[in-house]
Protein backbone atom coordinates (compact mmCIF):
# COMPACT_ATOMS: atom_id res chain seq x y z
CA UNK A 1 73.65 129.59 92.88
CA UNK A 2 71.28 126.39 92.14
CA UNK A 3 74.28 125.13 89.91
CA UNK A 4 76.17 124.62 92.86
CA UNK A 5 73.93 121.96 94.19
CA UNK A 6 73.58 120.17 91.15
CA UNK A 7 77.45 120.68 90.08
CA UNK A 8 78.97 116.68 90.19
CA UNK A 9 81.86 118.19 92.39
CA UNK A 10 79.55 118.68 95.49
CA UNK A 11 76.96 115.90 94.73
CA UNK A 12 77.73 114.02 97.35
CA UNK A 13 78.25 116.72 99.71
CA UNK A 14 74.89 117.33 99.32
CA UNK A 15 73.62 114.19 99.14
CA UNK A 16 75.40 113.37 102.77
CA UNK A 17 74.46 116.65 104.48
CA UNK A 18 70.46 116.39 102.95
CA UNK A 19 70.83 112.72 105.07
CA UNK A 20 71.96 114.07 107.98
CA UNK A 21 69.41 117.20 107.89
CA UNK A 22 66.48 114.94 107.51
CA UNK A 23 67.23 112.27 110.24
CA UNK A 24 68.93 114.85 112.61
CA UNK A 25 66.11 116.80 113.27
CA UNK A 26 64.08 113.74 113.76
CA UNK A 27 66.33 112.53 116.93
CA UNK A 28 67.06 115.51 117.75
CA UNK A 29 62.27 115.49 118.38
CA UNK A 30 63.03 111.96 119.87
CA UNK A 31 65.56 113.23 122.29
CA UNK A 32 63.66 116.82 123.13
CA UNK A 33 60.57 114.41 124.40
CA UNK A 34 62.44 112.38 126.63
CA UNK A 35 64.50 115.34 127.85
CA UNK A 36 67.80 114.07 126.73
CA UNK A 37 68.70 116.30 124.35
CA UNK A 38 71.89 117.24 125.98
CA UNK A 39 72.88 112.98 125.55
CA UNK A 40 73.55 114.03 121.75
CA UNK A 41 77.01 116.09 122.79
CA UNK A 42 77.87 114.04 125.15
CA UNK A 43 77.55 111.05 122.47
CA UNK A 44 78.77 112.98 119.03
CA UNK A 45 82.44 113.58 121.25
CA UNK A 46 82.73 110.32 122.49
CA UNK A 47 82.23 109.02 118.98
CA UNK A 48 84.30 111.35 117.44
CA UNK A 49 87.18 110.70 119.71
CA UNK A 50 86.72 107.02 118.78
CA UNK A 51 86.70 107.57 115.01
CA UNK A 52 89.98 109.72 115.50
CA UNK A 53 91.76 106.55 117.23
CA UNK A 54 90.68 104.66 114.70
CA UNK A 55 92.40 106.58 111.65
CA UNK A 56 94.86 106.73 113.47
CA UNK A 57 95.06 103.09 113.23
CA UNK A 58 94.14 103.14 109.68
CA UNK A 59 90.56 101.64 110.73
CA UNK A 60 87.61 102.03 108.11
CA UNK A 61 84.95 104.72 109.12
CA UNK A 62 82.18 101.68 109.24
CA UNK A 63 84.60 99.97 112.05
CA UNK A 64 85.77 103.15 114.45
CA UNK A 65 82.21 104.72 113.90
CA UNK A 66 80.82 101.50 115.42
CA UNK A 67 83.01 101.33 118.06
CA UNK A 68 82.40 105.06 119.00
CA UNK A 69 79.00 104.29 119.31
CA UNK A 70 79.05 101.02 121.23
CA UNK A 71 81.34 103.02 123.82
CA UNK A 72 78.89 106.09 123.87
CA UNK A 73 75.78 103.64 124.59
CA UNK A 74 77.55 102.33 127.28
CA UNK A 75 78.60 105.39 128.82
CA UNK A 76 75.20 107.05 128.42
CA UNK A 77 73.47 103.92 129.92
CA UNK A 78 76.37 104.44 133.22
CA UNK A 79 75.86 108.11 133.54
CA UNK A 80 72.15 108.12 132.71
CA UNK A 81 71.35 108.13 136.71
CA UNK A 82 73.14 111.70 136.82
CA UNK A 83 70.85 112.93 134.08
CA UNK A 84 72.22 116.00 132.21
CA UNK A 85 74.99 116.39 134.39
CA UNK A 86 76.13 112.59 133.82
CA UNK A 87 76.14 114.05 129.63
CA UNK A 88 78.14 116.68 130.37
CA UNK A 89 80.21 114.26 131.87
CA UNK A 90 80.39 112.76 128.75
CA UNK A 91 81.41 115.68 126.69
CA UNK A 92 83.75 116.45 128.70
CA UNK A 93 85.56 113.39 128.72
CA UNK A 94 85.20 113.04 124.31
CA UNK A 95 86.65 116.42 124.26
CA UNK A 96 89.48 115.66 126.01
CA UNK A 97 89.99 112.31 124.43
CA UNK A 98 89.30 113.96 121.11
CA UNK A 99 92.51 116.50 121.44
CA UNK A 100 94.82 114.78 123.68
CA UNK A 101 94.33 111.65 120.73
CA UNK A 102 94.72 114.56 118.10
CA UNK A 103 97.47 116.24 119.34
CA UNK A 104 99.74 112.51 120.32
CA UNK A 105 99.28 111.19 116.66
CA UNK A 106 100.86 111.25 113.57
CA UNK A 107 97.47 112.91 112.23
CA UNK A 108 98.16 116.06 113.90
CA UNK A 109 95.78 118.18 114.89
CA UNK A 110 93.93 118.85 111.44
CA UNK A 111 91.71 115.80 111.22
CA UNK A 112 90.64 116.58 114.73
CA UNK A 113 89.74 120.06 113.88
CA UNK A 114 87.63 117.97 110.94
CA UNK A 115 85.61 116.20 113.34
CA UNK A 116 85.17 118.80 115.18
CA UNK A 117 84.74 122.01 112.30
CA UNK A 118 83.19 119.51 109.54
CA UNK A 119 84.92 118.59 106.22
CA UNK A 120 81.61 118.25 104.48
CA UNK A 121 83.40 119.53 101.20
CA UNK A 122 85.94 117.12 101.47
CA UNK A 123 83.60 113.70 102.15
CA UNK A 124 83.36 110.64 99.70
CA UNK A 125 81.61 107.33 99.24
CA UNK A 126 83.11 105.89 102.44
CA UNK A 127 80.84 108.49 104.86
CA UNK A 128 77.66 108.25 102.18
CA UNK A 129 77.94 104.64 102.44
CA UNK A 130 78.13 104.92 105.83
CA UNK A 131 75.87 107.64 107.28
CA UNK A 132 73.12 106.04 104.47
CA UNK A 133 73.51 102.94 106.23
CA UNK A 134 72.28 104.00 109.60
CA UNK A 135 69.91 106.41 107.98
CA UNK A 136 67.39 104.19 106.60
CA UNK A 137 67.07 101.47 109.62
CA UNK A 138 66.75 104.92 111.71
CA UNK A 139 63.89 106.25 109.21
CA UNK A 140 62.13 102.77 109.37
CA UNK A 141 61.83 102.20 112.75
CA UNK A 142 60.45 105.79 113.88
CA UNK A 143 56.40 104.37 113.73
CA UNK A 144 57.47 101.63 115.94
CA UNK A 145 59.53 103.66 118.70
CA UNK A 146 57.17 106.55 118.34
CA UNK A 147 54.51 104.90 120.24
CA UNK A 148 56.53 102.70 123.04
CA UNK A 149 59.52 105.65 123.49
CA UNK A 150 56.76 108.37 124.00
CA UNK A 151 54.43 106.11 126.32
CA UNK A 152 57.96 105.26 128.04
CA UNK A 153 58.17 108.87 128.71
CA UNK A 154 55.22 109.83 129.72
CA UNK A 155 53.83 106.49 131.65
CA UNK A 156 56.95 105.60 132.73
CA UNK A 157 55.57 102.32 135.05
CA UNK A 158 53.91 101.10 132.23
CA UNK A 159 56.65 99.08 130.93
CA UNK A 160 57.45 97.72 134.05
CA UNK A 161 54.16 96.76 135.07
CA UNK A 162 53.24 94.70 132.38
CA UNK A 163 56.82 93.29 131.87
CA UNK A 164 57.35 94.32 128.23
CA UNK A 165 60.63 94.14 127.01
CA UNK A 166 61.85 97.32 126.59
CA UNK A 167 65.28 97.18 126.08
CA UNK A 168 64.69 96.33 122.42
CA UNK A 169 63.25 99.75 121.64
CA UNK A 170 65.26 101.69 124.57
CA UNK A 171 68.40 99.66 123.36
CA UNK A 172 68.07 100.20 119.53
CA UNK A 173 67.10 103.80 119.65
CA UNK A 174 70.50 104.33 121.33
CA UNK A 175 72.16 102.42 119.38
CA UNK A 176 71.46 103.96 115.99
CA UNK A 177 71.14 107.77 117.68
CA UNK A 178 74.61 106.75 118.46
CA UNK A 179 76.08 105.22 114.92
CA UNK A 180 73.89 108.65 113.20
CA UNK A 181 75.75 111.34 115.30
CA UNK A 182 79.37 109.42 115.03
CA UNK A 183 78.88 109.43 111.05
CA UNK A 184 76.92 112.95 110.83
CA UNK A 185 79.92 114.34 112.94
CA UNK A 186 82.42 112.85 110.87
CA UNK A 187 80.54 115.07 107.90
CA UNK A 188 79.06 117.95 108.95
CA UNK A 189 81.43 118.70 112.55
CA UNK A 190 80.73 117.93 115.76
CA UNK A 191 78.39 121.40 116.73
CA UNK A 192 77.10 121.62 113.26
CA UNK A 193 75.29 117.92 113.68
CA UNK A 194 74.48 119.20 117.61
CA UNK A 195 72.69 122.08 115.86
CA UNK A 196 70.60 119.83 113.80
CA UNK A 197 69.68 118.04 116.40
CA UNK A 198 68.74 120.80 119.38
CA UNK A 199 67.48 123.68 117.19
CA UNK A 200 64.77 122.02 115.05
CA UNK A 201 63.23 120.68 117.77
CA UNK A 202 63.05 123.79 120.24
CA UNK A 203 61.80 125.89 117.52
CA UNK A 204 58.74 123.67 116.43
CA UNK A 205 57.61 121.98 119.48
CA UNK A 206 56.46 125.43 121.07
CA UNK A 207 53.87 125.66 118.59
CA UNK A 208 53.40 122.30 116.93
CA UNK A 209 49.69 120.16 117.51
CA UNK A 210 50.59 116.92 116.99
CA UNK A 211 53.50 114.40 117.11
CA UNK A 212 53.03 113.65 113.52
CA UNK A 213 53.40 117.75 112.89
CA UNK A 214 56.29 118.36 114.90
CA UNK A 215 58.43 115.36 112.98
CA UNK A 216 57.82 117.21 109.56
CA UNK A 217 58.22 120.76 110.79
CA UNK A 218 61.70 119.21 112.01
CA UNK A 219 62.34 118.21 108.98
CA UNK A 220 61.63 121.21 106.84
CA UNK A 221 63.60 123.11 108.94
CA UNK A 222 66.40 121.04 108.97
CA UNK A 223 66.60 120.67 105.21
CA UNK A 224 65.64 124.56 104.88
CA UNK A 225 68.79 125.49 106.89
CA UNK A 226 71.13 123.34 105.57
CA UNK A 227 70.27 124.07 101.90
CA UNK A 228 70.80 127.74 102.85
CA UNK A 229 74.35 127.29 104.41
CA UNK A 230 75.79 124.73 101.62
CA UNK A 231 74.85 127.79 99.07
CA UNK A 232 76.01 130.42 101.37
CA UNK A 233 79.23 128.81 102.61
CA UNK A 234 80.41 127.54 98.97
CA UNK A 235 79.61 131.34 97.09
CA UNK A 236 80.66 132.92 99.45
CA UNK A 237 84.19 131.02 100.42
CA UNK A 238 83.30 130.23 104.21
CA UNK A 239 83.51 127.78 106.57
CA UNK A 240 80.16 124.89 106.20
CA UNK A 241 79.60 124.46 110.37
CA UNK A 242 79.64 127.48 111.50
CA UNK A 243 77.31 128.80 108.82
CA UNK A 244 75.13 125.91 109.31
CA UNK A 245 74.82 126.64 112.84
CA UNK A 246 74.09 130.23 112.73
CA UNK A 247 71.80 129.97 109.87
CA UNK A 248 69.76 127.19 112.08
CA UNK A 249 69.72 129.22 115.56
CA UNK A 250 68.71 132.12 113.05
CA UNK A 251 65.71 130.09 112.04
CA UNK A 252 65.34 128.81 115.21
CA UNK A 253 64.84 132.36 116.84
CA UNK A 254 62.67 133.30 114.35
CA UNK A 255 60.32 130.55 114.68
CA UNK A 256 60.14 131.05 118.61
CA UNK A 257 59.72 134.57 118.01
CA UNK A 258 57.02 134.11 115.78
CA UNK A 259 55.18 132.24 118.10
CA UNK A 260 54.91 134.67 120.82
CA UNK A 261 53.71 136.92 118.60
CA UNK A 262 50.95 135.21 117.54
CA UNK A 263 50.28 134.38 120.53
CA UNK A 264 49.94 137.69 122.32
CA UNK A 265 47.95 139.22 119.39
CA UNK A 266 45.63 136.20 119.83
């Protein structure tokens, strides 16, 4: 089975999905602590359905991937007064979009169902390229929004009072939460990258000390699963998402689980 992930055919399968399971997890934190983790499906469908438009028009993933996210800023910003209901919103109006543009186009249906199942078998240099791209800014700037998105959360008049300009942080977190789930959803599928980003997060920060702790324990969980279901779903001939989701909630569970019962023997 280790072949597999070192076999030259799948290389950069792997190398794509190990991106996306390492900076997922760590927005997916992000988003848990300011209660917006609901913003990510709301966000990966509006992307998605802006990435389908654009192959349809023969745009490069770089150009309809940052359009998708410019769009899903802007519509998280307008329906961030409605709070999880203004994300739903969201979803549903991606969803819709994402079919309605899927089912009008000379695509068909099938790259659709690729946005929305994952194709991470079939990816190339174009989605590396591009989900690398937003990876490392995203990876370098979590020490300087940890400390001014967290204090935004918690002392939320703090900002305001001493007229700090917080759109650059606010504004920039968005903005690259938004280019990571357009290209990670172009990968992995649209509830495969939603996964990556919910599940991690719920199952560590139950038990987790620190900031600092809960960011790794993200991480190894994220990379855990997803080494788990590229093995499983190539031996055994299935489909990547939906193995990478149930692998995660399986780890997920477990880790809950195992909390409460260390806690009640405790």
């Amino acid at each position: 089975m280790m072949d597999l992930l070192f076999d030259p055919l799948f290389r950069l399968p792997l190398l794509i999905g190990l991106c996306a399971s390492i900076v997922l997890p760590l927005l997916g934190a992000f988003l848990h602590a300011r209660e917006e983790w609901l913003a990510a499906l709301g966000v990966a469908h509006v992307t998605a359905a802006a990435q389908l438009v654009g192959a349809a028009l023969g745009w490069p993933l770089l150009a309809s991937g940052a359009l998708g996210a410019v769009i899903a800023v802007a519509a998280k910003q307008l329906s961030a007064q409605q709070g999880n209901l203004g994300y739903a919103l969201m979803m549903l109006a991606g969803w819709s979009a994402l079919y309605l543009v899927a089912a009008n186009s000379a695509l068909g249906e099938s790259l659709g169902h690729a946005l929305s199942d994952g194709q991470i078998f079939l990816v190339g240099k174009e989605q590396f390229t591009a989900i690398l791209v937003v990876s490392l800014p995203f990876l370098a700037c979590i020490p300087w929004w940890s400390r001014r998105l967290l204090r935004a959360r918690f002392f939320s008049g703090y900002e305001q009072a001493n007229q700090l300009p917080a759109w650059r942080w606010h504004g920039s977190f968005d903005l690259l939460a938004a280019l990571l789930l357009a290209f990670s959803t172009a990968s992995l599928g649209l509830m495969a990258s939603f996964a990556l980003v919910v599940l991690p997060a719920w199952a560590v920060f139950g038990w987790c000390k620190s900031w600092q702790q809960s960011l790794v324990a993200c991480v190894i969980i994220g990379v855990f699963s997803y080494l788990i279901a590229f093995i499983v779903a190539l031996t055994e001939d299935q489909p990547f998402a939906p193995v990478q989701v149930a692998v995660l909630l399986t780890l997920a569970v477990l880790s809950r689980l195992s909390r409460i019962i260390i806690h009640h023997r405790s």
